[in-house]
Protein backbone atom coordinates (compact mmCIF):
# COMPACT_ATOMS: atom_id res chain seq x y z
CA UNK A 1 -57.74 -102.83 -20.97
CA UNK A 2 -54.27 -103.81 -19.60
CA UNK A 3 -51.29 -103.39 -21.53
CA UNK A 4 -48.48 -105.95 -20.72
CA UNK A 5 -45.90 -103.77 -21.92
CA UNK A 6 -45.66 -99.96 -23.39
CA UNK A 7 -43.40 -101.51 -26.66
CA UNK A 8 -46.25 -104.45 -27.82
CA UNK A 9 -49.63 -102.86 -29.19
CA UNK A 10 -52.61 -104.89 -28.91
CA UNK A 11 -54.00 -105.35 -32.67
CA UNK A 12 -57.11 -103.25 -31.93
CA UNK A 13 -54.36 -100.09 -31.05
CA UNK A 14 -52.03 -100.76 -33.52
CA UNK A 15 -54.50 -100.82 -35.73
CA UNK A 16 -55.80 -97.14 -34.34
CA UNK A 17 -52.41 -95.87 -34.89
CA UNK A 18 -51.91 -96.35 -38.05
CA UNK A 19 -54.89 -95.70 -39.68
CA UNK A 20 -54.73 -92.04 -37.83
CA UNK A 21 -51.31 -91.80 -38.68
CA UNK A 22 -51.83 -92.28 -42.34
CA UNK A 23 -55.26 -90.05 -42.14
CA UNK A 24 -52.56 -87.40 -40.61
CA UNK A 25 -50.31 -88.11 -43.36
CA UNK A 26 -52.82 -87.43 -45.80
CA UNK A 27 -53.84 -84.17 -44.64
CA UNK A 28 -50.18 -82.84 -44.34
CA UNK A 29 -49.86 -83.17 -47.98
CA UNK A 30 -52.47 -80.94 -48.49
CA UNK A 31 -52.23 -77.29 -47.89
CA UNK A 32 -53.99 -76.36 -44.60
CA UNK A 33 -56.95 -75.02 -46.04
CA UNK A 34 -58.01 -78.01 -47.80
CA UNK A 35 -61.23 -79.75 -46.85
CA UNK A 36 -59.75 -83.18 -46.92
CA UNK A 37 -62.99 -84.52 -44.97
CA UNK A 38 -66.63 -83.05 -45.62
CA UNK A 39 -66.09 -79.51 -44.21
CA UNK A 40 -63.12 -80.22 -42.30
CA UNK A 41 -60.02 -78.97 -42.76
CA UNK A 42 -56.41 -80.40 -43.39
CA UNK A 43 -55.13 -78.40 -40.25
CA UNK A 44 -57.64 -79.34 -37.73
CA UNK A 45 -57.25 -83.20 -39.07
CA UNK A 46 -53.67 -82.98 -38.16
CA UNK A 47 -54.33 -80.85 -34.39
CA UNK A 48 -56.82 -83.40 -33.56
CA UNK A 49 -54.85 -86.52 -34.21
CA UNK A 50 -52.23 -84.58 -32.50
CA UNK A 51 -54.07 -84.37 -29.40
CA UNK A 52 -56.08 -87.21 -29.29
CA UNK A 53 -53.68 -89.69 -29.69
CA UNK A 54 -50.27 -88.49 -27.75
CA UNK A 55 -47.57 -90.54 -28.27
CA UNK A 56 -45.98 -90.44 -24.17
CA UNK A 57 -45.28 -92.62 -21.87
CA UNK A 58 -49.37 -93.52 -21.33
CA UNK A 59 -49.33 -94.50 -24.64
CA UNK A 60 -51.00 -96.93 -26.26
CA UNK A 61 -53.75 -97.19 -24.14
CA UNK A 62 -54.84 -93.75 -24.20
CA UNK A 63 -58.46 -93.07 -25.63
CA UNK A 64 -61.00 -90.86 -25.18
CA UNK A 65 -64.25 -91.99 -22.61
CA UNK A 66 -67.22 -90.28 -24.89
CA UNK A 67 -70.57 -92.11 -24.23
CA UNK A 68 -71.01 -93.57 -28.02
CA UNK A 69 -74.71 -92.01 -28.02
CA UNK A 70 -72.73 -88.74 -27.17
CA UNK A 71 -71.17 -88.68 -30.36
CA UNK A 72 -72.61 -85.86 -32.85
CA UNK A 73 -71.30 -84.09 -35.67
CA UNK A 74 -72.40 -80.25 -36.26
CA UNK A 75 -74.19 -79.12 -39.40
CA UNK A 76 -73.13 -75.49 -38.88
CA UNK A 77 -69.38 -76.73 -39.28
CA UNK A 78 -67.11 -74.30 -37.79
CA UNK A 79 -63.29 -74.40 -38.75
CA UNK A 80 -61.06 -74.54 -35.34
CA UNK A 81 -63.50 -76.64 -33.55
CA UNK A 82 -62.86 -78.83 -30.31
CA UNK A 83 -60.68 -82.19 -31.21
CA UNK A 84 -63.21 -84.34 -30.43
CA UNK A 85 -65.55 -82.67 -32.20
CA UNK A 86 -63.33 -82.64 -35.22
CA UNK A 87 -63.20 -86.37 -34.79
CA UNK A 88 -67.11 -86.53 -34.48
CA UNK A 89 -67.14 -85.22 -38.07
CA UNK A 90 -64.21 -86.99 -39.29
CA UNK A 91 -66.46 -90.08 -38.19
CA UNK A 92 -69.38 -88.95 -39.55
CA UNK A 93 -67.92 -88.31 -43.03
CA UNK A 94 -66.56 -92.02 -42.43
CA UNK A 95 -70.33 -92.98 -41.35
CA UNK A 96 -71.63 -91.56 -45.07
CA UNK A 97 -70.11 -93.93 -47.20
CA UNK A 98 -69.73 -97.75 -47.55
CA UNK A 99 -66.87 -99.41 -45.28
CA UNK A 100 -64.89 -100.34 -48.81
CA UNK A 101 -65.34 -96.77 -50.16
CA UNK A 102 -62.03 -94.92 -50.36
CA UNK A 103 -61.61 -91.91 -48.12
CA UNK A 104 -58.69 -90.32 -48.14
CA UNK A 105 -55.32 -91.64 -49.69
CA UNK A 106 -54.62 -95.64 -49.69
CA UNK A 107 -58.12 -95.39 -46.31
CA UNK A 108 -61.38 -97.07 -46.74
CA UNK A 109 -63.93 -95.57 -44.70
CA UNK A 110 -63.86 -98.62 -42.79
CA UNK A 111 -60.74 -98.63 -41.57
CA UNK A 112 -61.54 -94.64 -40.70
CA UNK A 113 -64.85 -95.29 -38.67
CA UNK A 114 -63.23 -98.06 -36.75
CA UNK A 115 -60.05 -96.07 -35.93
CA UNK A 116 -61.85 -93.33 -34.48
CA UNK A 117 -64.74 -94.64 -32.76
CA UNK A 118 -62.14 -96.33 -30.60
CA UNK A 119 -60.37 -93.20 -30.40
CA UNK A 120 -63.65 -91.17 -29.32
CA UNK A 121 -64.70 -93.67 -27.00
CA UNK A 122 -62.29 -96.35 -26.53
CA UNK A 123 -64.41 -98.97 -27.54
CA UNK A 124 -64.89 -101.50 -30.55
CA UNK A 125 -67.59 -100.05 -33.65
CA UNK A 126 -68.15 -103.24 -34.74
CA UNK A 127 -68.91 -105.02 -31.40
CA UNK A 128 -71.60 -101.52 -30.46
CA UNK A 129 -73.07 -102.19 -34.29
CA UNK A 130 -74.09 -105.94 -33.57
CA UNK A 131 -77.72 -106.04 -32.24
CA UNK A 132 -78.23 -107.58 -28.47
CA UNK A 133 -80.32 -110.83 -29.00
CA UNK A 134 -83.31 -110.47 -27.25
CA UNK A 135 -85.11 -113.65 -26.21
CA UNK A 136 -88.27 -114.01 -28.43
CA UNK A 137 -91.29 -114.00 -26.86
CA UNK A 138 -93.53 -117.20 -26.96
């Protein structure tokens, strides 16, 4: 996806931004320990924001390229884990309640699941969700 110029976010990034913005936000105002996010803590929230989504000169445009049936979430949690995988569970958590649910601070889950799916894999959650119509036979 081209990006006609480095100052004009398409809505789909700007939209990425600031919902992990805010999600980074909202961990900083708790103290590191804190598990903002199922098992996850406030500290690796903020050091996985803060390496998946670099604010440089490649930025916006910048997303990870994880297959979407690569995405996985570990049950034995362990604190200082990969960014990405931090993400996975960040999404996961999302993935556990309703889209309208509140998450953490003024997020819905929603807006969380959307925000990094397209961080993980740089595509859209709701375009994977919808199913491919098949042809029906007969």
């Amino acid at each position: 996806m081209a990006l006609k110029s480095a100052t004009h976010f398409d809505e789909q990034h700007r939209q990425t931004v600031m919902v992990l913005a805010t999600l980074r936000a909202v961990a900083a105002s708790c103290t590191s320990a804190t598990r903002l996010l199922g098992n996850i803590r406030c500290d690796d929230i903020m050091r996985a924001v803060d390496a998946l989504m670099p604010l440089d000169e490649f930025w916006p445009g910048e997303t990870q390229d994880i297959n979407p049936a690569h995405i996985y979430s570990r049950h034995d949690w362990r604190d200082g884990a990969a960014s990405d995988e931090v993400l996975m569970g960040v999404l996961d958590c999302a993935l556990h309640h309703h889209r309208d649910a509140n998450l953490a601070g003024p997020l819905n889950a929603g807006e969380v699941q959307d925000a990094v799916y397209h961080v993980l894999t740089g595509r859209d959650l709701s375009a994977d969700r919808e199913p491919e119509e098949d042809p029906q036979p007969g």
